[in-house]
Protein backbone atom coordinates (compact mmCIF):
# COMPACT_ATOMS: atom_id res chain seq x y z
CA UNK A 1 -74.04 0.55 11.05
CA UNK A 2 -75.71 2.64 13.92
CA UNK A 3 -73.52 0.87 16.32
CA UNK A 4 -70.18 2.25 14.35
CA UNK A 5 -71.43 5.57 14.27
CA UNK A 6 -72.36 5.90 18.33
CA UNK A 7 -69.24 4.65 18.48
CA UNK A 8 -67.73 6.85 16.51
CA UNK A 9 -69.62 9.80 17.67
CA UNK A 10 -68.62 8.83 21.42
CA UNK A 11 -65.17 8.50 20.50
CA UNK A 12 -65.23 12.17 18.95
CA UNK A 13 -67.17 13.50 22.47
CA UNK A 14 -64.04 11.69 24.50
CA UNK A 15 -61.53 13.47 22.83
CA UNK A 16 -62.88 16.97 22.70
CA UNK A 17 -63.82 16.31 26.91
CA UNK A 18 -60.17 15.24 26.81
CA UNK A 19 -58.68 18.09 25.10
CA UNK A 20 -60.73 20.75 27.28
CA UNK A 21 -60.00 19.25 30.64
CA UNK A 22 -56.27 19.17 29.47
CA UNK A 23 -56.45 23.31 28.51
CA UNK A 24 -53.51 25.54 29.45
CA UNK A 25 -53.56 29.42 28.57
CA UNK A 26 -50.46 31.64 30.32
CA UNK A 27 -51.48 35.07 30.24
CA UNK A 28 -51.49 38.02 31.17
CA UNK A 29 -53.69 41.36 32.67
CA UNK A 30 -52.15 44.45 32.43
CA UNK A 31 -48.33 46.03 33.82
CA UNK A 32 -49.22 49.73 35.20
CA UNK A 33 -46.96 51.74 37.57
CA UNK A 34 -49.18 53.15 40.40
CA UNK A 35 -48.82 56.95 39.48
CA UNK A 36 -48.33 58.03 35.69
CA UNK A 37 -45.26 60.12 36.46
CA UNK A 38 -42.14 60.14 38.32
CA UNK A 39 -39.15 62.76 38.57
CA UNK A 40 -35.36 61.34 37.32
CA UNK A 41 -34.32 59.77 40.75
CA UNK A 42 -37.70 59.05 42.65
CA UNK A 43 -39.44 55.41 42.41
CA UNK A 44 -42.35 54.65 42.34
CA UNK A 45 -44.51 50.45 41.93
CA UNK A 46 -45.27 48.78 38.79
CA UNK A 47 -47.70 45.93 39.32
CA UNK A 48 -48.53 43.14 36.83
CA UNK A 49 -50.44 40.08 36.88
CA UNK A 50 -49.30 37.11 35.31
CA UNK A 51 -51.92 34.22 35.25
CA UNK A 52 -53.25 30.20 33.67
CA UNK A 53 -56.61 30.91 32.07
CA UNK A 54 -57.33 27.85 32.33
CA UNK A 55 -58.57 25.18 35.37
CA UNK A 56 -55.93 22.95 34.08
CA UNK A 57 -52.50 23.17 36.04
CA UNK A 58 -49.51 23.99 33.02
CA UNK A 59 -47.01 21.55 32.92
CA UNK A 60 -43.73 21.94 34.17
CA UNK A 61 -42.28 20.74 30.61
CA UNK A 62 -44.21 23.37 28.67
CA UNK A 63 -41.84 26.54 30.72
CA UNK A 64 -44.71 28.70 30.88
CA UNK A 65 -42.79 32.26 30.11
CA UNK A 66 -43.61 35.75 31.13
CA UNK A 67 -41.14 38.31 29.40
CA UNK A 68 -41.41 41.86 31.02
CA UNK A 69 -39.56 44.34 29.16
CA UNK A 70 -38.71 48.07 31.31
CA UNK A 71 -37.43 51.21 28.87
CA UNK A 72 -34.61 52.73 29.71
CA UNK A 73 -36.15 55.40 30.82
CA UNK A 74 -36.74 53.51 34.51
CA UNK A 75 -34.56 51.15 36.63
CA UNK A 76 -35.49 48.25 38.66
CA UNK A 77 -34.61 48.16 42.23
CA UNK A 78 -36.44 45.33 43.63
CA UNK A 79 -39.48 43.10 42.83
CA UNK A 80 -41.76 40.89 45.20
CA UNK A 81 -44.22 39.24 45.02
CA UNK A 82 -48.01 39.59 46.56
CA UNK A 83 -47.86 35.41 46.97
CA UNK A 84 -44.46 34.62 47.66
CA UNK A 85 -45.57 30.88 47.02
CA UNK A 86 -45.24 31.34 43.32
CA UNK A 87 -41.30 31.04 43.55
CA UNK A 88 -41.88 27.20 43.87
CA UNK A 89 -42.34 27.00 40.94
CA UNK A 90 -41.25 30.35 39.19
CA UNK A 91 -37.71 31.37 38.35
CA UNK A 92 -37.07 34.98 38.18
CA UNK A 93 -34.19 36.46 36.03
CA UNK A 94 -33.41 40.08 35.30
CA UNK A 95 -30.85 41.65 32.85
CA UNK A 96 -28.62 44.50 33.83
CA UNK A 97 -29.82 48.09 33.32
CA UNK A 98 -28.79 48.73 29.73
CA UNK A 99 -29.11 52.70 28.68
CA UNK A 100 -30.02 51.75 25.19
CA UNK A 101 -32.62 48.71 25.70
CA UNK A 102 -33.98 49.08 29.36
CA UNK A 103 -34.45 45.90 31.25
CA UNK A 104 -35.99 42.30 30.59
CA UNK A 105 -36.97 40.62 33.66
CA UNK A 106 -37.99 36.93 32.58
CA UNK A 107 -40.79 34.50 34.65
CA UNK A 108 -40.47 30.55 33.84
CA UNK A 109 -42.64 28.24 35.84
CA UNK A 110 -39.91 25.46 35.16
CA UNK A 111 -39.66 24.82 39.04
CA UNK A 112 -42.87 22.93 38.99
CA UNK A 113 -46.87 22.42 36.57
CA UNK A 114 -48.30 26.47 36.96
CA UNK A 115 -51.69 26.22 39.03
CA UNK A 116 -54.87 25.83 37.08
CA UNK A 117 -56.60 29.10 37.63
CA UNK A 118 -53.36 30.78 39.64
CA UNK A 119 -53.07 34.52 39.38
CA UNK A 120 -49.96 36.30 41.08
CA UNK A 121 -49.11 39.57 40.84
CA UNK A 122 -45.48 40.73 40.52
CA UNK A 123 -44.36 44.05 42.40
CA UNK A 124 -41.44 46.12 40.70
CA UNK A 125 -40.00 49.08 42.54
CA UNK A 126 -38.43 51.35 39.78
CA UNK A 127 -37.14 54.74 39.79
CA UNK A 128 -37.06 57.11 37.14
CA UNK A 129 -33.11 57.32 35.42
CA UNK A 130 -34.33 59.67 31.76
CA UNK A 131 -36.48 61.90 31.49
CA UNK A 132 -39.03 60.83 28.66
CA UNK A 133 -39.59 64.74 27.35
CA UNK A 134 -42.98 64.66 28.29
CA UNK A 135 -43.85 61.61 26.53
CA UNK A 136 -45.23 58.49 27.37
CA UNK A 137 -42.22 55.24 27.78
CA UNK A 138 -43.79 51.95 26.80
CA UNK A 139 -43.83 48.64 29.53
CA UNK A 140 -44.32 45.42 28.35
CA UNK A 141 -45.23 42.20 29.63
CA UNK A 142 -45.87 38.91 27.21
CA UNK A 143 -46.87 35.22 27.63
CA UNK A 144 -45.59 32.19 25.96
CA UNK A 145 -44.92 28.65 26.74
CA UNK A 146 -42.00 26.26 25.27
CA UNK A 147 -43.30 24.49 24.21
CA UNK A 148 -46.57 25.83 23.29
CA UNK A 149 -49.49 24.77 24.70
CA UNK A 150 -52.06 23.39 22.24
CA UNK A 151 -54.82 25.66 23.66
CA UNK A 152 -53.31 28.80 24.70
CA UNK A 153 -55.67 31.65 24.00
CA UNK A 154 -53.61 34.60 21.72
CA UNK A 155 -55.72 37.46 22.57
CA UNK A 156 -54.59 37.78 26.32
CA UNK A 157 -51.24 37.35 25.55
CA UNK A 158 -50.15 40.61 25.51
CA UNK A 159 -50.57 43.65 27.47
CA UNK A 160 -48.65 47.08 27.88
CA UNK A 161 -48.91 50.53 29.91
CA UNK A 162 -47.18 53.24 30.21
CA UNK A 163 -44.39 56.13 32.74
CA UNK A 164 -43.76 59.36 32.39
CA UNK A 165 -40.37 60.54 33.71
CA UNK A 166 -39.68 64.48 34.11
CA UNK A 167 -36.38 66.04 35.30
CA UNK A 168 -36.66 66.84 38.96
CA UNK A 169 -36.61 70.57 39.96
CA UNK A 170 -34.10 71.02 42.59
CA UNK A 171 -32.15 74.12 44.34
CA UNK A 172 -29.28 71.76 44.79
CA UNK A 173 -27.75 69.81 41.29
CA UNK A 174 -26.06 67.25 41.89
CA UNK A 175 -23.95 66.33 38.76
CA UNK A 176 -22.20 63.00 39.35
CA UNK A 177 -23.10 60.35 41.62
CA UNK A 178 -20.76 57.35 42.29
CA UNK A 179 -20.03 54.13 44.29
CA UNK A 180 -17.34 51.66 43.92
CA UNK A 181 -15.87 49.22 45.95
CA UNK A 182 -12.41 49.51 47.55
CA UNK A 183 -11.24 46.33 49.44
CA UNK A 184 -13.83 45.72 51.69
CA UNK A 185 -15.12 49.27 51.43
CA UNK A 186 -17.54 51.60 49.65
CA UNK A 187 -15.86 54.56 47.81
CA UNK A 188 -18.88 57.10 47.13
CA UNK A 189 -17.83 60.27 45.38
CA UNK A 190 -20.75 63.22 44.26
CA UNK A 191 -20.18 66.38 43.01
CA UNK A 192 -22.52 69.38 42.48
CA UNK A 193 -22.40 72.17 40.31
CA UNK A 194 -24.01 74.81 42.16
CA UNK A 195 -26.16 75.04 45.83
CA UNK A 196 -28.82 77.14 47.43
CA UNK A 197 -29.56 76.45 51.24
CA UNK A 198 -27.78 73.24 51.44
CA UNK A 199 -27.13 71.79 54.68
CA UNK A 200 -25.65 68.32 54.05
CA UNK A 201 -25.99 65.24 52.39
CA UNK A 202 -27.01 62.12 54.47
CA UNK A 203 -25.57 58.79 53.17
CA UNK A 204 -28.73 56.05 53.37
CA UNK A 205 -27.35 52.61 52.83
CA UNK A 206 -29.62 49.21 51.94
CA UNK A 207 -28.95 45.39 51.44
CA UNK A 208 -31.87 44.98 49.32
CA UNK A 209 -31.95 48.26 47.16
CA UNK A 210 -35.74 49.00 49.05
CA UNK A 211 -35.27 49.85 53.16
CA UNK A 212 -32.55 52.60 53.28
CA UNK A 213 -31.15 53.82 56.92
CA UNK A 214 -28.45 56.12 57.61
CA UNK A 215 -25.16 55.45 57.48
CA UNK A 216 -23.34 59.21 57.93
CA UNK A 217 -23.33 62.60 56.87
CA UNK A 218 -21.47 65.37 54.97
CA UNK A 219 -21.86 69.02 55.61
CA UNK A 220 -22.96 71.07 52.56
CA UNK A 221 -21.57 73.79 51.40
CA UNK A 222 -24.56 76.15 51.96
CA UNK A 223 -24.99 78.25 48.71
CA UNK A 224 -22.68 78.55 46.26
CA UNK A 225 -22.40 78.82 42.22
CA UNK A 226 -19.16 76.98 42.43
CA UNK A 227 -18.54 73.57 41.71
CA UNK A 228 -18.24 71.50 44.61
CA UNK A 229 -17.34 67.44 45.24
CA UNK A 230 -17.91 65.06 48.30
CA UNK A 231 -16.83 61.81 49.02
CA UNK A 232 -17.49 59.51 51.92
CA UNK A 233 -16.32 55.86 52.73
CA UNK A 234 -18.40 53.10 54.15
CA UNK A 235 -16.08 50.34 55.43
CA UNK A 236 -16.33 46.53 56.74
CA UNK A 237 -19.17 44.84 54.29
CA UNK A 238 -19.69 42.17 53.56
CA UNK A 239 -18.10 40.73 50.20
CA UNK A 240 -20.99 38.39 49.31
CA UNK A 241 -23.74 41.15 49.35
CA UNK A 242 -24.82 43.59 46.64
CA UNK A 243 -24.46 47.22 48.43
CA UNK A 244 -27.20 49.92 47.66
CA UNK A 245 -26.19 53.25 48.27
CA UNK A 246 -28.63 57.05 47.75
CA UNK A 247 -27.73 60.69 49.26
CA UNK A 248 -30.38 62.27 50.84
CA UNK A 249 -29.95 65.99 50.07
CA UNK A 250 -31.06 67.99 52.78
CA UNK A 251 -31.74 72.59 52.66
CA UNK A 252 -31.92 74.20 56.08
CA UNK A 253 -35.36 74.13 56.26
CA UNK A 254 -35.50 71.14 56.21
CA UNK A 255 -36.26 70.00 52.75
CA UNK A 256 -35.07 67.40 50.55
CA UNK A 257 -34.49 65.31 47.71
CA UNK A 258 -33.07 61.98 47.31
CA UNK A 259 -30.57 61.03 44.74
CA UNK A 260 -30.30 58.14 42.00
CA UNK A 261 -29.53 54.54 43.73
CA UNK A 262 -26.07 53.04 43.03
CA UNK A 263 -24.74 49.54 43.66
CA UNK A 264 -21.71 48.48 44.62
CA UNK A 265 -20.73 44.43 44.21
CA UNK A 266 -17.08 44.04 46.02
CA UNK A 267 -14.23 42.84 43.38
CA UNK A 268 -12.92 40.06 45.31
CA UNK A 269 -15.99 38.14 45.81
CA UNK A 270 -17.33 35.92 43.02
CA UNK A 271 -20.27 33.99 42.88
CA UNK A 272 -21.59 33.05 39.71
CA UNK A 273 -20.89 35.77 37.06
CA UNK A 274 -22.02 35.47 33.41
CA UNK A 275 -20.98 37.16 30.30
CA UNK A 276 -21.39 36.09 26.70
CA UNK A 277 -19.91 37.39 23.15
CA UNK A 278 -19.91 36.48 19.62
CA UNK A 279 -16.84 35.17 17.44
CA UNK A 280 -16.69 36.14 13.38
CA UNK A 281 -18.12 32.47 12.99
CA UNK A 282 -20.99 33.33 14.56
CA UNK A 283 -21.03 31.40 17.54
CA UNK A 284 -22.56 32.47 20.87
CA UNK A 285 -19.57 32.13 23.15
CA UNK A 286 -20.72 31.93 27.17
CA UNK A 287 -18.39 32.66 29.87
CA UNK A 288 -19.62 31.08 33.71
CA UNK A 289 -17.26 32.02 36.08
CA UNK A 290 -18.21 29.84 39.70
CA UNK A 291 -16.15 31.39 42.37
CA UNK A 292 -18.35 30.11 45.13
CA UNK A 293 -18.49 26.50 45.68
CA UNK A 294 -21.47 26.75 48.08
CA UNK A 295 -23.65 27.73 45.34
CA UNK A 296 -25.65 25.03 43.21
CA UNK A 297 -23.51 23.94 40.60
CA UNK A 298 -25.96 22.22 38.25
CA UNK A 299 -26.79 24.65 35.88
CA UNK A 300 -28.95 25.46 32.17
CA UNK A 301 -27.54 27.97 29.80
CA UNK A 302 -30.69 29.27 27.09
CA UNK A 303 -30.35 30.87 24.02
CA UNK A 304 -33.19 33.01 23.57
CA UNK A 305 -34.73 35.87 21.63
CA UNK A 306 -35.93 39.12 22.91
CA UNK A 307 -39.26 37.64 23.50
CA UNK A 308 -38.74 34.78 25.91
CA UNK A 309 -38.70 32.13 22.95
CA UNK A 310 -35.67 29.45 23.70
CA UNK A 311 -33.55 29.00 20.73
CA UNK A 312 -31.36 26.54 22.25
CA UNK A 313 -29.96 24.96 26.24
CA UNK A 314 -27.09 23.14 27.22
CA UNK A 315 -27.24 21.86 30.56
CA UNK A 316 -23.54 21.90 32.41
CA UNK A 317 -22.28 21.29 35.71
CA UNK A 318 -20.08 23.97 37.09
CA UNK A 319 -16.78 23.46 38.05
CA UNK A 320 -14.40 26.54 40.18
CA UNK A 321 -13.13 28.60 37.90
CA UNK A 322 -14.37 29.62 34.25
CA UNK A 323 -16.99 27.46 32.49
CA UNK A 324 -17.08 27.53 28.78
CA UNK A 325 -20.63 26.58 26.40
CA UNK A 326 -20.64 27.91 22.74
CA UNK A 327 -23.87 28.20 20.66
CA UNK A 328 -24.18 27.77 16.93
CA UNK A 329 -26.25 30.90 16.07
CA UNK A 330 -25.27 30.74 11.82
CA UNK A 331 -28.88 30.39 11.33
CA UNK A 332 -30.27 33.04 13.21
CA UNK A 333 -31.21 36.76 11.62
CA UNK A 334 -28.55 39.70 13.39
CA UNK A 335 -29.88 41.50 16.51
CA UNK A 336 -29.90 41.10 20.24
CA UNK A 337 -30.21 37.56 21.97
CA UNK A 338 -30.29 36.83 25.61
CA UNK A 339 -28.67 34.61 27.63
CA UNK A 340 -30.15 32.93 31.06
CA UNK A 341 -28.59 31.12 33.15
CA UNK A 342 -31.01 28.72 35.04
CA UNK A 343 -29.55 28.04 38.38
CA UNK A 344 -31.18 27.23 41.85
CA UNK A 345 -28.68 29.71 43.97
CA UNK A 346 -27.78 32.38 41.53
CA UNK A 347 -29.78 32.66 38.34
CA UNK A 348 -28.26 35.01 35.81
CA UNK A 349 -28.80 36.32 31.65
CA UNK A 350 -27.15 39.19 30.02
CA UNK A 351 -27.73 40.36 26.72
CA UNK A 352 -25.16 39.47 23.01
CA UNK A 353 -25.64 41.02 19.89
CA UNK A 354 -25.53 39.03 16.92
CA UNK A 355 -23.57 40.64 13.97
């Protein structure tokens, strides 16, 4: 009888060593920007750290998710990383700026198992886009895996700070700012209602929405309570580039103030655009359209809920032209979804709301 029960008892003391040494927590430590308030069109860095508890690498099959969620108050420019390492094994995916719900930038480590112990920290360069009133706008970042982990830890799950975005006192207002692209051009047009000491407006240009140079100037109007527009045209880019485009305002003595950032994505280039809708039998209806056949073509389309959580993936592989997937979403409550597209050249989700 002793003999069963040492057995027994050592049995018990294997599994429990097992389940330990096999622990996996995703988590997270705080999102904070590095000043508590910006003005509407200056940027400032929002650092979060994104980590594994645990000494036990996470599984590549468990998608280790970190959902970061921006109000609309801010916009993301860019985002690093302090180890860019962590992209072998991390996909990145960001919404488009929506004016209503902000953005959701989504971390999967579906590239490769998460590091046991491995911290990274991800850098977001934002600028302010609405003012917030004097109140505090909420940031977000939460952990998940899917699917779960057995011995993720709830309580570090979660964490949250917070911006502050005030209108930006300036003798010049500018009261329209855009960028579109013409051909193989850049068609900016601004317009101001009134100006105070204003000697021109230098055009700064970027590739990667963060290092801005120069690209030409136009002569202000000085001072004047009348209404006044500008254009200028940047010619000859490149079609398979995103185009980042500010004004830097600039008064006689020297002074100034830069602008909002705009984008500009040329019409006639397509790489691999995604859009999604719903039909009145509630199916999630995705749209790929793969214009550039030197981009991966094996792709994963994920149904998923505000929080990172897939609902549902189809795995396809892209042909030229438009790329159909439909979703069965009867069971699911009304709200917003998101759609990712997993993809090793040109990962992609936008939002679809679910009447």
């Amino acid at each position: 009888m002793k003999t069963r029960i040492t057995q027994h008892l050592l049995a018990i003391a294997f599994f429990l060593v097992s389940f330990w040494a096999q622990a996996q927590d995703p988590a997270t430590a705080g999102i904070n920007p590095d000043v508590a308030s910006i003005n509407v069109g200056a940027s400032t860095l929002v650092r979060s750290t994104f980590f594994n508890g645990s000494s036990t690498a996470i599984p590549q099959i468990n998608n280790a998710t970190w959902t970061i969620n921006l109000p609309r108050n801010i916009r993301l420019l860019t985002y690093t990383f302090e180890d860019p390492t962590v992209t072998n094994f991390i996909t990145v995916t960001v919404t488009d700026y929506d004016a209503a719900e902000g953005t959701i930038i989504t971390l999967v480590s579906n590239r490769g198992d998460f590091p046991g112990n491995g911290a990274y920290e991800i850098v977001l360069n934002v600028e302010g886009v609405v003012s917030t009133g004097g109140l505090n706008a909420t940031m977000t970042i939460n952990a998940a895996s899917i699917p779960p982990v057995a011995t993720n830890v709830a309580n570090n799950d979660n964490s949250s700070g917070s911006i502050v975005v005030a209108e930006a006192p300036t003798p010049v207002s500018l009261v329209s700012f855009t960028a579109k692209g013409v051909g193989n051009n850049a068609q900016l047009d601004w317009a101001t209602a009134q100006e105070k000491n204003n000697a021109l407006f230098e055009v700064q240009y970027s590739t990667n929405g963060q290092d801005f140079e120069a690209v030409g100037s136009v002569m202000g109007k000085g001072t004047t309570t009348v209404r006044q527009t500008y254009s200028f045209v940047h010619p000859g880019l490149n079609p398979a580039l995103t185009h980042y485009y500010r004004l830097k305002q600039i008064d006689t003595d020297g002074s100034f103030a830069l602008s909002q950032v705009r984008s500009v994505k040329l019409d006639q280039y397509v790489g691999i655009q995604l859009k999604a809708s719903t039909d009145p039998a509630r199916n999630v209806r995705v749209l790929v359209d793969y214009g550039d056949e030197q981009l991966s073509n094996l792709a994963t389309i994920h149904l998923m809920d505000l929080s990172g959580r897939t609902l549902s993936s189809k795995q396809i592989e892209l042909e030229k032209g438009f790329n159909r997937v439909n979703f069965s979403a009867s069971s699911l409550s009304s709200g917003l979804y998101l759609i990712r597209l997993e993809n090793a050249s040109q990962p992609a989700a936008v939002k679809v709301a679910l009447p």
